[in-house]
C-alpha atoms as a PDB file:
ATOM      1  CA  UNK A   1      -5.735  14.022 -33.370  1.00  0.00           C
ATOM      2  CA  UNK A   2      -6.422  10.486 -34.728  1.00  0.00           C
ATOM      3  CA  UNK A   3      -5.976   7.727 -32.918  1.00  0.00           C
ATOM      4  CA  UNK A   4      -2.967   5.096 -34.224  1.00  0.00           C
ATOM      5  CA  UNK A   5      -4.114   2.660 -31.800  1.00  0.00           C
ATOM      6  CA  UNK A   6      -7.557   1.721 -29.874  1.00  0.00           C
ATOM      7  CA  UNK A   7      -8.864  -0.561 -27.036  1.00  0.00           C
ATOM      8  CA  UNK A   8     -11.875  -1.429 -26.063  1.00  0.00           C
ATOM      9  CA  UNK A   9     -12.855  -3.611 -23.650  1.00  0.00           C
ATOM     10  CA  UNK A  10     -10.505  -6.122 -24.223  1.00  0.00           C
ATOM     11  CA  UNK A  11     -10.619  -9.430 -22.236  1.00  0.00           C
ATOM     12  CA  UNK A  12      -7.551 -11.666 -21.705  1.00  0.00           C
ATOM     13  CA  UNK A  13      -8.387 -15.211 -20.072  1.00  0.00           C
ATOM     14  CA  UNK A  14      -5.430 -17.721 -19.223  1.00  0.00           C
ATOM     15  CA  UNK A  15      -7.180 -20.721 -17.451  1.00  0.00           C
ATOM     16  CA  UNK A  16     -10.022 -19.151 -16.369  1.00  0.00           C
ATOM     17  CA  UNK A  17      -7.642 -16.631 -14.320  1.00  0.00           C
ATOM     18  CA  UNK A  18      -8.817 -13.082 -16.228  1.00  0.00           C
ATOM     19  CA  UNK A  19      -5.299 -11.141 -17.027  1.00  0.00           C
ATOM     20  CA  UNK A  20      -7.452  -8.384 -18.309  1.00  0.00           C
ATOM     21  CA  UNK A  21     -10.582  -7.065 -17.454  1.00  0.00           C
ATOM     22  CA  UNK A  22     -12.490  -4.741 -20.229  1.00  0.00           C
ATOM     23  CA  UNK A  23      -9.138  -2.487 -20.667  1.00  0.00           C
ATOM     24  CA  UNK A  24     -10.286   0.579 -22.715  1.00  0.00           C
ATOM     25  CA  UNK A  25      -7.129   2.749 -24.306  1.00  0.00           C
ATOM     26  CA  UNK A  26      -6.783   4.674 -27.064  1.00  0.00           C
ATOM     27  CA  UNK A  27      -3.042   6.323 -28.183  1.00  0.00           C
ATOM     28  CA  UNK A  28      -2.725   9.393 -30.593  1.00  0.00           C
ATOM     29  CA  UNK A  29      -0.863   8.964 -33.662  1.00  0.00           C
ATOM     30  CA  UNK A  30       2.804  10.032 -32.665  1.00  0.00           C
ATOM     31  CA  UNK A  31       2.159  10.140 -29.166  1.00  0.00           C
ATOM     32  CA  UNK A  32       4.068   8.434 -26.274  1.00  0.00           C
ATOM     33  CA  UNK A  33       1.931   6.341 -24.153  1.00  0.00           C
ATOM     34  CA  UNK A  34       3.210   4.815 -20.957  1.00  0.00           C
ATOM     35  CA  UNK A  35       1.567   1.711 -18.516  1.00  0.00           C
ATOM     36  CA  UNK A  36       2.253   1.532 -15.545  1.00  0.00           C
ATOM     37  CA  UNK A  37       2.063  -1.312 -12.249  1.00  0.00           C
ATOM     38  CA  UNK A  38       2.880  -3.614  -9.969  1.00  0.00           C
ATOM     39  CA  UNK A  39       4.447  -6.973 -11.620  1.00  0.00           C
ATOM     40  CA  UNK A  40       0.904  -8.928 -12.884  1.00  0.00           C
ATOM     41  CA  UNK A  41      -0.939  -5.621 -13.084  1.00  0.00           C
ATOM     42  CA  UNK A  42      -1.214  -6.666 -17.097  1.00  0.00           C
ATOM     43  CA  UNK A  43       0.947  -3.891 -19.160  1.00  0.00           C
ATOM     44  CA  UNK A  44       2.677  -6.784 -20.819  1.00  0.00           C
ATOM     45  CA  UNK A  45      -0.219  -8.811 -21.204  1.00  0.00           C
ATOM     46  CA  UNK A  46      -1.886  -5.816 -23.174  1.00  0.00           C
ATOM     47  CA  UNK A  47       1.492  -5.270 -25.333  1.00  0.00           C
ATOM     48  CA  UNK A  48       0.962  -9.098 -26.048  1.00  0.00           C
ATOM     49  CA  UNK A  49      -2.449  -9.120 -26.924  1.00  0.00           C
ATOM     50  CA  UNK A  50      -2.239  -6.177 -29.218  1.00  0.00           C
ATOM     51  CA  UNK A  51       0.502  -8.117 -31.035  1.00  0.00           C
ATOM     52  CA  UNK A  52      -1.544 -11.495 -30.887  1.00  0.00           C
ATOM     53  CA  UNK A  53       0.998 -12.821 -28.794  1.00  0.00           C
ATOM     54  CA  UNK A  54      -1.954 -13.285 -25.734  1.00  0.00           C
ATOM     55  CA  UNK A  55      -5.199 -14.364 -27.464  1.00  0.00           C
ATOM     56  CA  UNK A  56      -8.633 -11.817 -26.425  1.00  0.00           C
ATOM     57  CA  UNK A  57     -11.246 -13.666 -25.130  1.00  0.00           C
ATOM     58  CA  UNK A  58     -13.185  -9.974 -25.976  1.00  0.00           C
ATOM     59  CA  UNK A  59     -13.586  -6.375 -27.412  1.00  0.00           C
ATOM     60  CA  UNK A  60     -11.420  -5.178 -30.081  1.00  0.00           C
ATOM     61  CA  UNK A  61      -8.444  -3.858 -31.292  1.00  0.00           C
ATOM     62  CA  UNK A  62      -7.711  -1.256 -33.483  1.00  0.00           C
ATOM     63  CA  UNK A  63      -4.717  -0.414 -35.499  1.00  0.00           C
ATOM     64  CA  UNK A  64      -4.737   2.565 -37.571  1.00  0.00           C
ATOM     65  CA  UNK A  65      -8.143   2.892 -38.191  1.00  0.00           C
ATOM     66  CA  UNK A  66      -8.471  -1.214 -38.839  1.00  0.00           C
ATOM     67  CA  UNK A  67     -10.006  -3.224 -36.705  1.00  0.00           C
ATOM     68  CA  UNK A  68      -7.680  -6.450 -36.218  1.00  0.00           C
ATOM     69  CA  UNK A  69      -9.377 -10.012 -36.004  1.00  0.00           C
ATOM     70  CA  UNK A  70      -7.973 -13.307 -33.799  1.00  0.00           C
ATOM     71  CA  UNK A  71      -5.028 -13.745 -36.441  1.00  0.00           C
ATOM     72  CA  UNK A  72      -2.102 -10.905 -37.495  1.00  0.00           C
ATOM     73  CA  UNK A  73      -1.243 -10.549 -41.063  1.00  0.00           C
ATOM     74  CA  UNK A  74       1.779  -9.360 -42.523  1.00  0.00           C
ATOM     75  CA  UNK A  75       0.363  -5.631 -43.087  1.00  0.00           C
ATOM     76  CA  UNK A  76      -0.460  -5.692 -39.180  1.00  0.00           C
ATOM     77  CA  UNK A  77       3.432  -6.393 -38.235  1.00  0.00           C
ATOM     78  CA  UNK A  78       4.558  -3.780 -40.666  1.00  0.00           C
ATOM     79  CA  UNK A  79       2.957  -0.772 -38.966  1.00  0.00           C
ATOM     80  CA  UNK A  80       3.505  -2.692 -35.376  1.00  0.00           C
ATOM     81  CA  UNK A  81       6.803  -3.527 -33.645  1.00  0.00           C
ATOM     82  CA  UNK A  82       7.736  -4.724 -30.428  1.00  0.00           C
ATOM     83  CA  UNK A  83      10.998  -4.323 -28.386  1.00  0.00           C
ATOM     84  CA  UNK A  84      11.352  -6.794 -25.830  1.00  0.00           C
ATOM     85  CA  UNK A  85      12.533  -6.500 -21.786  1.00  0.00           C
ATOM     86  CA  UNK A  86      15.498  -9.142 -21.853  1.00  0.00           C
ATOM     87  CA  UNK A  87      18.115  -7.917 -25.341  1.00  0.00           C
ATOM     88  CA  UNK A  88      19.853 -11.345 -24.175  1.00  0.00           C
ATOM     89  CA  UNK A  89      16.740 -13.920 -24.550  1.00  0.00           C
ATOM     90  CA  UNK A  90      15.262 -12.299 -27.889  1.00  0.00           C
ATOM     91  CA  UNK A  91      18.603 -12.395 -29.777  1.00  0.00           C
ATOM     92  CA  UNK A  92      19.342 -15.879 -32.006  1.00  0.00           C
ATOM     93  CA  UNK A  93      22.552 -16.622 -30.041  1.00  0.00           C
ATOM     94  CA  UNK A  94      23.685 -18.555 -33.168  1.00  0.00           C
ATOM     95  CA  UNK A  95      22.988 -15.545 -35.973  1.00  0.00           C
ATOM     96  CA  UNK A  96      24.806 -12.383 -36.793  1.00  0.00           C
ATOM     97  CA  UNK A  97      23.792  -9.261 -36.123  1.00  0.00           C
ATOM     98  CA  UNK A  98      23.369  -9.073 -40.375  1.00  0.00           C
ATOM     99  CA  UNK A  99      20.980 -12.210 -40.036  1.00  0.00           C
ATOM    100  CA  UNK A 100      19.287 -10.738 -37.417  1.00  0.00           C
ATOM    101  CA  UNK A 101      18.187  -8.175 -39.462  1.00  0.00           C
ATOM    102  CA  UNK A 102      17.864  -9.838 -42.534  1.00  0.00           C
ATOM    103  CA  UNK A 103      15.164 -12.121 -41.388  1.00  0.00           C
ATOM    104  CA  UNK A 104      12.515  -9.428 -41.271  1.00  0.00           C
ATOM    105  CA  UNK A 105      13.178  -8.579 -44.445  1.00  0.00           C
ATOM    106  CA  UNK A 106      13.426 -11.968 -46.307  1.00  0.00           C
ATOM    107  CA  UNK A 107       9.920 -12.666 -44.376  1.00  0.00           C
ATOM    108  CA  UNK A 108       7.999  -9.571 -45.851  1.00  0.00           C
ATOM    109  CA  UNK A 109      10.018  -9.846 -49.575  1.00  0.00           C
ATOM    110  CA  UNK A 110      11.754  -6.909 -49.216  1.00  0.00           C
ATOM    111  CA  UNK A 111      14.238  -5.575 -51.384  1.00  0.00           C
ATOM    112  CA  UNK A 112      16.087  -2.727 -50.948  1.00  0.00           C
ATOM    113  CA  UNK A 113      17.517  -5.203 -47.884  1.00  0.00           C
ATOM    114  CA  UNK A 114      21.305  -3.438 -48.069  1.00  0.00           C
ATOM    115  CA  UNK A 115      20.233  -0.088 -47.756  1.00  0.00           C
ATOM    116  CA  UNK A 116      17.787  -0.646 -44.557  1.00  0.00           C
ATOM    117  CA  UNK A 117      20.228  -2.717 -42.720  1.00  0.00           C
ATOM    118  CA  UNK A 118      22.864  -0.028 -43.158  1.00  0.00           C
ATOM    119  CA  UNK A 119      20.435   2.829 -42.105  1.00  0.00           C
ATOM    120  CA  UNK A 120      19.101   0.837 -39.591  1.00  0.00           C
ATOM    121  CA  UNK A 121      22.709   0.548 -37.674  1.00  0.00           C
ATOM    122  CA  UNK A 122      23.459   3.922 -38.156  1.00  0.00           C
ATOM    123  CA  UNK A 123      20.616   4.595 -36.623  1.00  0.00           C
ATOM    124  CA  UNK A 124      21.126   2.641 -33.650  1.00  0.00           C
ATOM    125  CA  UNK A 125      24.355   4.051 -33.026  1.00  0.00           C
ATOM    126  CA  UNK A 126      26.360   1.185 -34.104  1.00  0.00           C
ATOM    127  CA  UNK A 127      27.740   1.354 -37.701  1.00  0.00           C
ATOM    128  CA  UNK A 128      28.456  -1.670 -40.173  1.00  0.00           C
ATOM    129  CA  UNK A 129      31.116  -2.887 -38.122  1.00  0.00           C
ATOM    130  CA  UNK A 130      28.772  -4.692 -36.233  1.00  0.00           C
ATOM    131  CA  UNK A 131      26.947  -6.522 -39.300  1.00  0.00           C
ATOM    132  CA  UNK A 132      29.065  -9.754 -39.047  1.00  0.00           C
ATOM    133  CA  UNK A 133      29.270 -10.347 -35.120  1.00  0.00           C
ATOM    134  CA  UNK A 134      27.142 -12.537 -32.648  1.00  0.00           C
ATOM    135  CA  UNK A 135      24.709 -11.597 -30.282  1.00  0.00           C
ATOM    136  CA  UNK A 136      27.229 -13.427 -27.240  1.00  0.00           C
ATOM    137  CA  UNK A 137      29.925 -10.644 -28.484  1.00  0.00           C
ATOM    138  CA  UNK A 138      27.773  -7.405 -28.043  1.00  0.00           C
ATOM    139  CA  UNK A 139      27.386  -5.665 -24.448  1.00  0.00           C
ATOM    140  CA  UNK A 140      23.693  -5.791 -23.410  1.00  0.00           C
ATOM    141  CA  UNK A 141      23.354  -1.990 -24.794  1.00  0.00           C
ATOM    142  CA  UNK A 142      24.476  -3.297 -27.913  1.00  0.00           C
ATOM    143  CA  UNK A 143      22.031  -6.191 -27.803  1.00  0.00           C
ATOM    144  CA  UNK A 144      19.132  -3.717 -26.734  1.00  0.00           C
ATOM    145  CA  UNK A 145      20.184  -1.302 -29.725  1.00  0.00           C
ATOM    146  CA  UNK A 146      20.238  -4.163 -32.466  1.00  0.00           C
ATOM    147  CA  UNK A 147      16.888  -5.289 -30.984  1.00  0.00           C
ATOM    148  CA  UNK A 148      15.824  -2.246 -32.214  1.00  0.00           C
ATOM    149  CA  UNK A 149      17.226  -1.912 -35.215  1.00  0.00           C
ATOM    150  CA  UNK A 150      15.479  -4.784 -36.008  1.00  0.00           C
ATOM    151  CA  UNK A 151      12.115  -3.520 -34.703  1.00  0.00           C
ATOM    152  CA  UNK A 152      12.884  -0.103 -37.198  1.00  0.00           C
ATOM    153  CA  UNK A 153      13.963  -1.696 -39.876  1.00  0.00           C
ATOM    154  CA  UNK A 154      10.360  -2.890 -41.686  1.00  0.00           C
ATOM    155  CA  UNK A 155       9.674   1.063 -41.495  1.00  0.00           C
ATOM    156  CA  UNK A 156       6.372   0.390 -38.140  1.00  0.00           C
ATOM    157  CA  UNK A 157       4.494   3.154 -37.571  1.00  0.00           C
ATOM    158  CA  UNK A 158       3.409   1.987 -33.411  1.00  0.00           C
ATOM    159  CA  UNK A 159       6.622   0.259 -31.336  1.00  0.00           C
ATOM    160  CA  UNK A 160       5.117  -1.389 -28.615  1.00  0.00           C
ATOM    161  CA  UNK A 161       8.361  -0.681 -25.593  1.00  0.00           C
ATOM    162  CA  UNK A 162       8.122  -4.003 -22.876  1.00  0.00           C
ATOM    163  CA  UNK A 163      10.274  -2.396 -20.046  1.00  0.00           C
ATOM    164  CA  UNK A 164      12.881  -1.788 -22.626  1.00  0.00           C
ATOM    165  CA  UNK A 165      15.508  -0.964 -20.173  1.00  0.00           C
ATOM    166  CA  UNK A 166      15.443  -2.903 -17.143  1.00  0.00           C
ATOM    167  CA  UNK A 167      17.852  -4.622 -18.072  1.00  0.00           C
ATOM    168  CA  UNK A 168      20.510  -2.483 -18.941  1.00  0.00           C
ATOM    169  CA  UNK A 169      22.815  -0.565 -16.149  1.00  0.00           C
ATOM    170  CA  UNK A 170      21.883   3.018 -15.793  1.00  0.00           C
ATOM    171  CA  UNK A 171      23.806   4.512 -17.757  1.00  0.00           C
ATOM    172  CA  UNK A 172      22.988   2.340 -20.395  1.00  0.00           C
ATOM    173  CA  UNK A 173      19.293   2.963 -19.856  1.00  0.00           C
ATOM    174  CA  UNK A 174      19.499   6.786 -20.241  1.00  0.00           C
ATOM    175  CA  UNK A 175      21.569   6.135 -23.925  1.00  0.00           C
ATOM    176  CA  UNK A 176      18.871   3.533 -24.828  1.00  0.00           C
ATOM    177  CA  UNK A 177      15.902   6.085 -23.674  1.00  0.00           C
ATOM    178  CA  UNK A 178      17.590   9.022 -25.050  1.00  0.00           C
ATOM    179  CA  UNK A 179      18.090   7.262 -28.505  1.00  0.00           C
ATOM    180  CA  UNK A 180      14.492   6.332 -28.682  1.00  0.00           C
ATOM    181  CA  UNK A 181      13.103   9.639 -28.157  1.00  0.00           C
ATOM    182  CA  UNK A 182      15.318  10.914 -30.382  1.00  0.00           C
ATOM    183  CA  UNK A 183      13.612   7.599 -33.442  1.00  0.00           C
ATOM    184  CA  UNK A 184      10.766   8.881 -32.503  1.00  0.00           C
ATOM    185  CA  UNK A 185      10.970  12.435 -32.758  1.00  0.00           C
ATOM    186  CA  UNK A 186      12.410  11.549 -36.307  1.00  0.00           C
ATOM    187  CA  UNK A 187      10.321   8.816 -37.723  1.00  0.00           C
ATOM    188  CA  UNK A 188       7.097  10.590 -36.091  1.00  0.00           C
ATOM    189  CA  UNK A 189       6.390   6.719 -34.249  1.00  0.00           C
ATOM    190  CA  UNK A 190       3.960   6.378 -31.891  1.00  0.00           C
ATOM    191  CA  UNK A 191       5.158   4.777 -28.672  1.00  0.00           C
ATOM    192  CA  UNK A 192       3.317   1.948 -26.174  1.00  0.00           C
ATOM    193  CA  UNK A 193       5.611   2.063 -23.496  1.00  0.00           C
ATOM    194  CA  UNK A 194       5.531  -0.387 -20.715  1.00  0.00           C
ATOM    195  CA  UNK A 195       7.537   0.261 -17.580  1.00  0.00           C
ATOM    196  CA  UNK A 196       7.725  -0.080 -13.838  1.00  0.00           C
ATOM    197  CA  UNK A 197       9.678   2.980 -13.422  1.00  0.00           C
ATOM    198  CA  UNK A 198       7.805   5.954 -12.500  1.00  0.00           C
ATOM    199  CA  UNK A 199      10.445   8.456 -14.040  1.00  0.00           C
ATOM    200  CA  UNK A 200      11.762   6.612 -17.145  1.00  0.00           C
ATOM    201  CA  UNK A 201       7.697   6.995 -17.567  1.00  0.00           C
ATOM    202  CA  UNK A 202       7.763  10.533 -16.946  1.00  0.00           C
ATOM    203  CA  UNK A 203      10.673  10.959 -19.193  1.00  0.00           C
ATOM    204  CA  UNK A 204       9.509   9.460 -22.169  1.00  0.00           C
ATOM    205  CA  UNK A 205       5.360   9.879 -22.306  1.00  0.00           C
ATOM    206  CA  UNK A 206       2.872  12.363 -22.476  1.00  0.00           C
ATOM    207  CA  UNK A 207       0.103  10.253 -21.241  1.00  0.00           C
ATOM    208  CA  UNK A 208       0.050   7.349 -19.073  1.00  0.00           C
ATOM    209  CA  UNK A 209      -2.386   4.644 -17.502  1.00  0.00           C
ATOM    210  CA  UNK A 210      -1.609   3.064 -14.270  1.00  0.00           C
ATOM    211  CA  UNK A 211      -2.966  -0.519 -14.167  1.00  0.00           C
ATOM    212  CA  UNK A 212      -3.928  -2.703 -10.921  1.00  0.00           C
ATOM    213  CA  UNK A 213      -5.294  -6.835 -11.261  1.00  0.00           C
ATOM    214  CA  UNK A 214      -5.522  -6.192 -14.986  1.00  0.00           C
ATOM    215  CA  UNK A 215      -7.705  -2.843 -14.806  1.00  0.00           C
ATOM    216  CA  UNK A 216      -7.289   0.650 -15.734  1.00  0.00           C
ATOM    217  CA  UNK A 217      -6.802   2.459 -11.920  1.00  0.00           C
ATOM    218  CA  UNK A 218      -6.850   5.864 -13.699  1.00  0.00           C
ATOM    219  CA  UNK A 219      -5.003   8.012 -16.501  1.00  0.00           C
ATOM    220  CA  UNK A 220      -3.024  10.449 -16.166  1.00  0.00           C
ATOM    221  CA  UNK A 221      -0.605  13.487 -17.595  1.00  0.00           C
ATOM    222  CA  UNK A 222       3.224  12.689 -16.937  1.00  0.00           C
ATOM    223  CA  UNK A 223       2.790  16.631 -15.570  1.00  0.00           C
ATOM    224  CA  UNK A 224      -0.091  15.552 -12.982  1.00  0.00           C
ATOM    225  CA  UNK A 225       1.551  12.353 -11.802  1.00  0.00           C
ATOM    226  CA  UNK A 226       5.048  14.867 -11.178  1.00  0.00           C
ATOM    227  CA  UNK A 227       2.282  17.043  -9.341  1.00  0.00           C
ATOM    228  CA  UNK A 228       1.077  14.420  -7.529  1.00  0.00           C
ATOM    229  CA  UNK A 229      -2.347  15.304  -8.470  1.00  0.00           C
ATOM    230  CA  UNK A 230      -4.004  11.739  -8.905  1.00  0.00           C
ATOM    231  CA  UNK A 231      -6.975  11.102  -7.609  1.00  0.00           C
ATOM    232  CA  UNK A 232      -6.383   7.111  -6.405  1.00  0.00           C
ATOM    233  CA  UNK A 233      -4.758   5.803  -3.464  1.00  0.00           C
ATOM    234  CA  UNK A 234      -3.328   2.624  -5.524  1.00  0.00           C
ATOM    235  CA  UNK A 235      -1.420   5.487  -7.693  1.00  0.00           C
ATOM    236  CA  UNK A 236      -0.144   7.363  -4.526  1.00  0.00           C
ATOM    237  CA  UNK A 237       0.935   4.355  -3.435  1.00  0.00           C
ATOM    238  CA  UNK A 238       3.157   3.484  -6.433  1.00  0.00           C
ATOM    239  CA  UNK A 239       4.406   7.255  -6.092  1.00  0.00           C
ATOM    240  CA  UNK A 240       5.768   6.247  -2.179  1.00  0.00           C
ATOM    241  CA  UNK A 241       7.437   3.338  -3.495  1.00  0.00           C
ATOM    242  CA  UNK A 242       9.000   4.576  -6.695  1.00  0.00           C
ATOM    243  CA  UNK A 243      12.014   5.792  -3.835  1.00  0.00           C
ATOM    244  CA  UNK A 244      14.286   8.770  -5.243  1.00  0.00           C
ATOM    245  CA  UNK A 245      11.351   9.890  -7.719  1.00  0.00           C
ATOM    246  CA  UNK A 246       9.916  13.111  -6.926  1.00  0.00           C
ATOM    247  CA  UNK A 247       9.336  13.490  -2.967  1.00  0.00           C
ATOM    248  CA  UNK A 248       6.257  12.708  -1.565  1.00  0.00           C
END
């Protein structure tokens, strides 16, 4: 199966303090990939440097068979999308949902603008009825599902998941989860998915890659981290703490 998106050795340096240390990873095309740590292992630090967000210091990236430089063009943030942890902070309070999605569009001239915002909603779950209201007048579901609307609606091929639905209550997680699967399965996406929770990663991804002081620990199956077969203590250790996940 080809690979939609490749690491290799990347390097992330923030004041001489190395975020990541020669990561390798490489996700299939229409695969769901999951990262997993402890807070600072680096899974959002890797989403971020993918996206240019987090400047390499070293190795390479590579999207779809191209290997990106230091800057991302326009092409790059077509096929690549990212959904953010917090729907509250990456919402223009001041902008309707219809802006929100508009913005995208207006940036990469495109035209058929009515038609993907409409599709876009419906896809979400929310309908046009939402078009004209504010971010401050949406539940944080609502905010989470516009969020991605807004990640679907330049057509990506890779959505890059930062702890999606940490946020959110629980039952508002398992809507949020259940209606990305379900994009997924649809659109064919491939999936980056960062999370600290052991079973939303289970859930969701095929493959996974637990990360420790901005290194790969090991990868993994979801059905060999259920099985507890792993082969490093760090990883058991994350299974003992994950309480109410499988039992130990």
């Amino acid at each position: 199966m080809t690979a939609a998106l490749s690491v290799e050795g990347l390097e992330v340096v923030f004041d001489r303090f190395r975020a990541l240390k020669g990561v390798n990873l490489e996700v299939r095309e229409g695969e769901s990939y999951g990262l997993v740590g402890e807070s600072g292992s680096g899974k959002s630090t890797l989403l971020r440097a993918i996206t240019g967000l987090a400047p390499a210091a070293g190795g390479t990236i590579t999207v779809n068979g191209k290997t990106l430089g230091k800057t991302r063009d326009k092409a790059f943030y077509r096929d690549v999308q990212m959904v953010f942890q917090d729907p509250y902070g990456s919402l223009h309070p001041r902008q309707t949902v219809d802006r929100l999605l508009q913005e995208p569009l207006a940036i990469h001239d495109i035209a058929d603008g009515e038609k993907r915002i409409e599709r876009a909603l419906d896809e979400v779950g929310l309908g046009k009825g939402f078009r004209f209201r504010y971010a401050h007048q949406l539940s944080g579901g609502q905010r989470q599902r516009v969020a991605i609307a807004r990640a679907l609606i330049l057509e990506p091929s890779i959505l890059l998941l930062d702890e999606p639905t940490s946020a959110l209550d629980a039952s508002v997680q398992a809507e949020v989860l259940n209606l990305l699967e379900e994009v997924r399965r649809r659109r064919k996406l491939t999936f980056l998915m960062v999370s600290h929770d052991l079973a939303i990663i289970t859930h969701m991804c095929e493959r996974l890659m637990v990360m420790q002081n901005g290194e790969a620990v090991e990868t993994l199956t979801a059905s060999q981290l259920i099985g507890h077969r792993v082969s490093e203590d760090y990883t058991r250790n994350l299974l003992r703490a994950s309480e109410g996940f499988v039992r130990v």
